[in-house]
Protein backbone atom coordinates (compact mmCIF):
# COMPACT_ATOMS: atom_id res chain seq x y z
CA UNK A 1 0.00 0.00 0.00
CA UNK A 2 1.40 3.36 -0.58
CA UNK A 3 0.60 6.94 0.13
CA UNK A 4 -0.11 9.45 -2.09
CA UNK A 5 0.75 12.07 0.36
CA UNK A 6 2.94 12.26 3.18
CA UNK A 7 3.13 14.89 6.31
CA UNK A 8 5.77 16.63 8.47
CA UNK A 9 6.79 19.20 10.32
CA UNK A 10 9.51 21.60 10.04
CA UNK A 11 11.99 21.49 12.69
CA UNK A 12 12.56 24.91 12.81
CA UNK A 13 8.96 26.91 12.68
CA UNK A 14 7.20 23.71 13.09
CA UNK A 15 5.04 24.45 9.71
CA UNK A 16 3.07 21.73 9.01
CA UNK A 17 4.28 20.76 5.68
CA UNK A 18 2.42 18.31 2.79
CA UNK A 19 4.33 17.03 0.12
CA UNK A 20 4.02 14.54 -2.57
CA UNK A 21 6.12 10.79 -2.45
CA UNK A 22 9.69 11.11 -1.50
CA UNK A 23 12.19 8.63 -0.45
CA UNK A 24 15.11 8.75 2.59
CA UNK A 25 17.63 10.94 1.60
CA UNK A 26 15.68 13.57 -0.97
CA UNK A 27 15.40 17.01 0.23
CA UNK A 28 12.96 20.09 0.38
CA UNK A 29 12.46 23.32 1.33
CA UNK A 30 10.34 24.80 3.38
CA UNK A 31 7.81 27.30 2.21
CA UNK A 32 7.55 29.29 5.77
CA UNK A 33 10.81 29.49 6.63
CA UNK A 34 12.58 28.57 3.49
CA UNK A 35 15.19 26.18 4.98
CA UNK A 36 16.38 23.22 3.60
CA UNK A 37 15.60 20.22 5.22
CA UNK A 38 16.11 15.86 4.25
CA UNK A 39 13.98 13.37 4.29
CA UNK A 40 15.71 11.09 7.32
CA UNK A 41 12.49 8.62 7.99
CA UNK A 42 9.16 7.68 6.67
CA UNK A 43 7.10 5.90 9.42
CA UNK A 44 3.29 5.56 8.18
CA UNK A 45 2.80 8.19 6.14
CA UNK A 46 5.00 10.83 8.56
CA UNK A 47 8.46 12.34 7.38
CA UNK A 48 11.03 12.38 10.00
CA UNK A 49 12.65 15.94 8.75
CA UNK A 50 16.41 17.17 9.58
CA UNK A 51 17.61 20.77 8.63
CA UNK A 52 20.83 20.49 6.54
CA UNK A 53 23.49 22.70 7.42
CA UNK A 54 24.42 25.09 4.80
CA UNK A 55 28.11 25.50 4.26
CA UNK A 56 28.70 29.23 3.53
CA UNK A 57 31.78 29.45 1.57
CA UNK A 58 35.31 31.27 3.01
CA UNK A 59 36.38 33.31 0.20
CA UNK A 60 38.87 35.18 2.72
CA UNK A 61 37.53 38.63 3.48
């Protein structure tokens, strides 16, 4: 059986997100607080969301 949607929650603003199937590993951003977060676990319909860390890059200024 699979879902047609599946549900989350950003960790940072906690904006209830909806989005269409994903697998583990695929990432998204989210439309409140525009941060970029990946897929870590789908349990039931419910993503398990982690923000990814943005390295800014050094160009020595």
């Amino acid at each position: 059986m699979s879902t047609a949607i599946l549900t989350g929650d950003c960790p940072e603003c906690e904006t209830d997100l909806t989005v269409p199937p994903m697998v583990q590993g695929e990432t998204l951003s989210c439309p409140e607080c525009m941060l970029t977060l990946r897929v870590e676990e789908i349990q039931d319909g419910r993503l398990s969301l982690q923000m990814v860390e943005v390295q800014l890059r050094d160009w020595g200024q």
